[in-house]
C-alpha atoms as a PDB file:
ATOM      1  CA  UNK A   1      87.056 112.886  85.739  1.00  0.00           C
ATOM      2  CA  UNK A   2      84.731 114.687  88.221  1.00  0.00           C
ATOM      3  CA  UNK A   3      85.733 117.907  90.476  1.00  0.00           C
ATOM      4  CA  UNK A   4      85.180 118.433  93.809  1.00  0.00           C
ATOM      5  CA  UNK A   5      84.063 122.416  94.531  1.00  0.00           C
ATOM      6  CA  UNK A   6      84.356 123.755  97.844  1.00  0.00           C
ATOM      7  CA  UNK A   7      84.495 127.335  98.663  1.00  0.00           C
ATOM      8  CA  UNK A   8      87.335 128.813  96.129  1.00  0.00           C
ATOM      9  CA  UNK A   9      88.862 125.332  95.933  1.00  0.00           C
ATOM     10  CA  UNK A  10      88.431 123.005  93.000  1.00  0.00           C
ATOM     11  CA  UNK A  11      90.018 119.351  92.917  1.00  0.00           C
ATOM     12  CA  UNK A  12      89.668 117.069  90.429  1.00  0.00           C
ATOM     13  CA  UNK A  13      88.864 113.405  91.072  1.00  0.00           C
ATOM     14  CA  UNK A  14      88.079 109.857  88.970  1.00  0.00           C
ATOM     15  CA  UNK A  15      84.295 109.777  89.239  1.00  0.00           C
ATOM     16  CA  UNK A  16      84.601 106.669  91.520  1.00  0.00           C
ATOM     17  CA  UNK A  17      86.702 108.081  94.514  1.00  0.00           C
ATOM     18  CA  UNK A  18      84.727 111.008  94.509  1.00  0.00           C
ATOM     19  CA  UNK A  19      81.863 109.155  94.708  1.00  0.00           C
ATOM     20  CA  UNK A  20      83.313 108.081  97.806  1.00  0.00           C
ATOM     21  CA  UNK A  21      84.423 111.023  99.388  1.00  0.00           C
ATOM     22  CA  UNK A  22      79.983 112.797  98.428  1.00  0.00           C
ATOM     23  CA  UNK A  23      79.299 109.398 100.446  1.00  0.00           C
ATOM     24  CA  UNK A  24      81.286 110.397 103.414  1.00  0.00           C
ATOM     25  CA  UNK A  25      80.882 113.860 103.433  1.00  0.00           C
ATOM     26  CA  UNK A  26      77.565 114.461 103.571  1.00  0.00           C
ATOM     27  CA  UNK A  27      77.006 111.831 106.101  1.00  0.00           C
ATOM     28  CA  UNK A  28      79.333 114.214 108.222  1.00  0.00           C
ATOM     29  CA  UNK A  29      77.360 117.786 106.915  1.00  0.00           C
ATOM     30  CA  UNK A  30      73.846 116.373 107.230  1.00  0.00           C
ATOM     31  CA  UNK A  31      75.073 115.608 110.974  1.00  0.00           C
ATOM     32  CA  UNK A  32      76.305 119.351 111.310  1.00  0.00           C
ATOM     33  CA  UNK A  33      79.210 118.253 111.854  1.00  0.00           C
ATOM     34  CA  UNK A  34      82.949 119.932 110.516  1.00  0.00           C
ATOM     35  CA  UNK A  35      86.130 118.418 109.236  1.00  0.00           C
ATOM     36  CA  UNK A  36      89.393 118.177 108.002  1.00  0.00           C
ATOM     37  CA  UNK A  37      89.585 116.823 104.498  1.00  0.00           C
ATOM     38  CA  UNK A  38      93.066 115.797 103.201  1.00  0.00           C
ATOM     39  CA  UNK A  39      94.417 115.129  99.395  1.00  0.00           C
ATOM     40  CA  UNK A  40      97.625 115.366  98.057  1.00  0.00           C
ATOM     41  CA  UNK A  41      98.555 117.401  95.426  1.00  0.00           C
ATOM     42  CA  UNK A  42      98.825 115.538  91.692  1.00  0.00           C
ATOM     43  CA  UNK A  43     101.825 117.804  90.895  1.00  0.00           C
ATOM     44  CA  UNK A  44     104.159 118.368  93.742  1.00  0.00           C
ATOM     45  CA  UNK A  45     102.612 115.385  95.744  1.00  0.00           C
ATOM     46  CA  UNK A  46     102.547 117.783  98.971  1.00  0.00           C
ATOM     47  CA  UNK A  47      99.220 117.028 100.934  1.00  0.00           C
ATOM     48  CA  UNK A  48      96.433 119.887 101.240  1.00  0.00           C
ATOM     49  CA  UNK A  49      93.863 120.285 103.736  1.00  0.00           C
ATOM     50  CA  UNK A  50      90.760 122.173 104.005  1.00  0.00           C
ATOM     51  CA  UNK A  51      88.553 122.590 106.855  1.00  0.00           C
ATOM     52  CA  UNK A  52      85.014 121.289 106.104  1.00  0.00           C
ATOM     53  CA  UNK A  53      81.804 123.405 107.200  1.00  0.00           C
ATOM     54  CA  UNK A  54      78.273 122.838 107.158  1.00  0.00           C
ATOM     55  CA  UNK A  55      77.398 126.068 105.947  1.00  0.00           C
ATOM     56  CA  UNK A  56      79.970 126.308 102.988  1.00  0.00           C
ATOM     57  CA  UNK A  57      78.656 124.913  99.741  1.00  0.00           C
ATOM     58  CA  UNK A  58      79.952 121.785  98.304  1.00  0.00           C
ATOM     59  CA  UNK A  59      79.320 120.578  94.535  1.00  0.00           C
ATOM     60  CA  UNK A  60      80.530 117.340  93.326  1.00  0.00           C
ATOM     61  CA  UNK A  61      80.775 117.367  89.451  1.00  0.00           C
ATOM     62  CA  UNK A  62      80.718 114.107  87.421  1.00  0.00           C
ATOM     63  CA  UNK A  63      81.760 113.055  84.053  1.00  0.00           C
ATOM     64  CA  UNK A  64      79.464 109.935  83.682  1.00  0.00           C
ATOM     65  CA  UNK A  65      75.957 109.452  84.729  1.00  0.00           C
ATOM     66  CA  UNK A  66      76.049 105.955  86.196  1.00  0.00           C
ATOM     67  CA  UNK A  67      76.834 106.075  89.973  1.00  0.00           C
ATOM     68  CA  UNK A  68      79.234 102.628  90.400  1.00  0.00           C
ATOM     69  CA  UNK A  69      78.492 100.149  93.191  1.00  0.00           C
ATOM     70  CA  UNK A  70      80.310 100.824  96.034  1.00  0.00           C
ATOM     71  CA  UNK A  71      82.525  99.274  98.636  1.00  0.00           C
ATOM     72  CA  UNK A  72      81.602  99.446 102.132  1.00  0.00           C
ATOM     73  CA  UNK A  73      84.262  98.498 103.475  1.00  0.00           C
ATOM     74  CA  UNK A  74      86.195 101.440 102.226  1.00  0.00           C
ATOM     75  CA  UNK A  75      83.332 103.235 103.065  1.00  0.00           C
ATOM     76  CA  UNK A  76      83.395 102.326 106.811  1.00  0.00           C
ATOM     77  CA  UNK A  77      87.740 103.102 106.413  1.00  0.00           C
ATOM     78  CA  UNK A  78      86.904 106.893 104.730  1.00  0.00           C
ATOM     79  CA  UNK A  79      83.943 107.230 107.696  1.00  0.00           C
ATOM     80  CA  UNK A  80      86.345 106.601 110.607  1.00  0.00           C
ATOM     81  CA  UNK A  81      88.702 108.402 109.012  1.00  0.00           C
ATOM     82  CA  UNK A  82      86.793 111.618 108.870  1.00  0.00           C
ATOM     83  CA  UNK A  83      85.668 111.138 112.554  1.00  0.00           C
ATOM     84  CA  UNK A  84      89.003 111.211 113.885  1.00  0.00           C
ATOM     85  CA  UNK A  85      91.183 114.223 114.560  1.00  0.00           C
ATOM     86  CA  UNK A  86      93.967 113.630 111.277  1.00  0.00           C
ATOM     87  CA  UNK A  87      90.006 114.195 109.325  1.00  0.00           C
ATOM     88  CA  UNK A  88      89.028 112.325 106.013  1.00  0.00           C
ATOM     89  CA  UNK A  89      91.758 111.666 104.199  1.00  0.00           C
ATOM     90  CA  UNK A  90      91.228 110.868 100.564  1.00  0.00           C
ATOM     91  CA  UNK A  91      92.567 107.155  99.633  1.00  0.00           C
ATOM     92  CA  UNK A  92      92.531 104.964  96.968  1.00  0.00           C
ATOM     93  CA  UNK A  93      90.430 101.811  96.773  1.00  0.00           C
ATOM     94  CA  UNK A  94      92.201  98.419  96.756  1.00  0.00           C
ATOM     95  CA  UNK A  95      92.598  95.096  97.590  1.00  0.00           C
ATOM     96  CA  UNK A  96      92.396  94.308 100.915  1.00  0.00           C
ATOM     97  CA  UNK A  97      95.882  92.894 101.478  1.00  0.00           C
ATOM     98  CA  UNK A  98      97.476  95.463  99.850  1.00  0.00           C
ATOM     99  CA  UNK A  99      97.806  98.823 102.121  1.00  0.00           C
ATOM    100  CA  UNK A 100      95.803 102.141 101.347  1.00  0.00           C
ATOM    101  CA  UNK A 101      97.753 104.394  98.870  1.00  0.00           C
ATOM    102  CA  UNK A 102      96.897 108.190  99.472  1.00  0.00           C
ATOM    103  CA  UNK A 103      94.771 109.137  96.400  1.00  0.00           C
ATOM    104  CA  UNK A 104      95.950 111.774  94.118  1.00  0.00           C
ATOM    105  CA  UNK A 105      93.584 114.144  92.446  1.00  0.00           C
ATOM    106  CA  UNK A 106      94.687 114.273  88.191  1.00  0.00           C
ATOM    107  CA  UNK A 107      94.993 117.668  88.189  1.00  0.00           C
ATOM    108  CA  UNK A 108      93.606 120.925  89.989  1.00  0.00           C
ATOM    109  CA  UNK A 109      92.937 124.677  89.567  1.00  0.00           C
ATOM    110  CA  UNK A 110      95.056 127.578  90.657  1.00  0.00           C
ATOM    111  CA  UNK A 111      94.801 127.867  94.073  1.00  0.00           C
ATOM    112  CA  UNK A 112      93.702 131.294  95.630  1.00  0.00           C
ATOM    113  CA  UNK A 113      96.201 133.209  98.062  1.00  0.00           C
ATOM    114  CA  UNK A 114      94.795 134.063 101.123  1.00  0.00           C
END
């Protein structure tokens, strides 16, 4: 289980989407360039958003050392995704006929009020 850190927000992942999503998103922060990144929520399944900034600090935390090969096709989906205006949204890797479930983090940290 890895965790995504972004500002005061803290998700946590499977190591292997998440190494999808650090693919993605800093091809779109080395570019300068901000986002809308989409999950939804393992508890209530309501989806959250968060607006993506170059200058925010992002930390991907991971629970095994091996980074797993990776699909580029899913790659190319996530990339498109994010450079559209619904953002990245976070899906789950599958078969190709079967259609893209949204990926749900395991479990996440109080969120702050603001």
């Amino acid at each position: 289980m890895g965790t995504l850190s972004y500002d005061r927000v803290d998700i946590e992942f499977d190591d292997r989407p998440l190494n999808y999503l650090q693919v993605v998103m800093v091809q779109k922060l080395r570019q300068n360039e901000s986002f809308l990144f989409s999950w939804r929520h393992a508890e209530s399944g309501c989806r959250r958003s968060v607006w993506m900034h170059p200058t925010i600090p992002l930390y991907f935390k991971y629970s095994d050392s091996q980074t797993p090969a990776m699909n580029r096709e899913l790659i190319s989906e996530l990339t498109r995704s994010a450079n559209s205006t619904q953002g990245l949204i976070a899906i789950s890797e599958r078969p190709a006929s079967l259609a893209a479930e949204p990926l749900v983090p395991r479990r996440r940290s109080p969120q702050p009020a603001y």
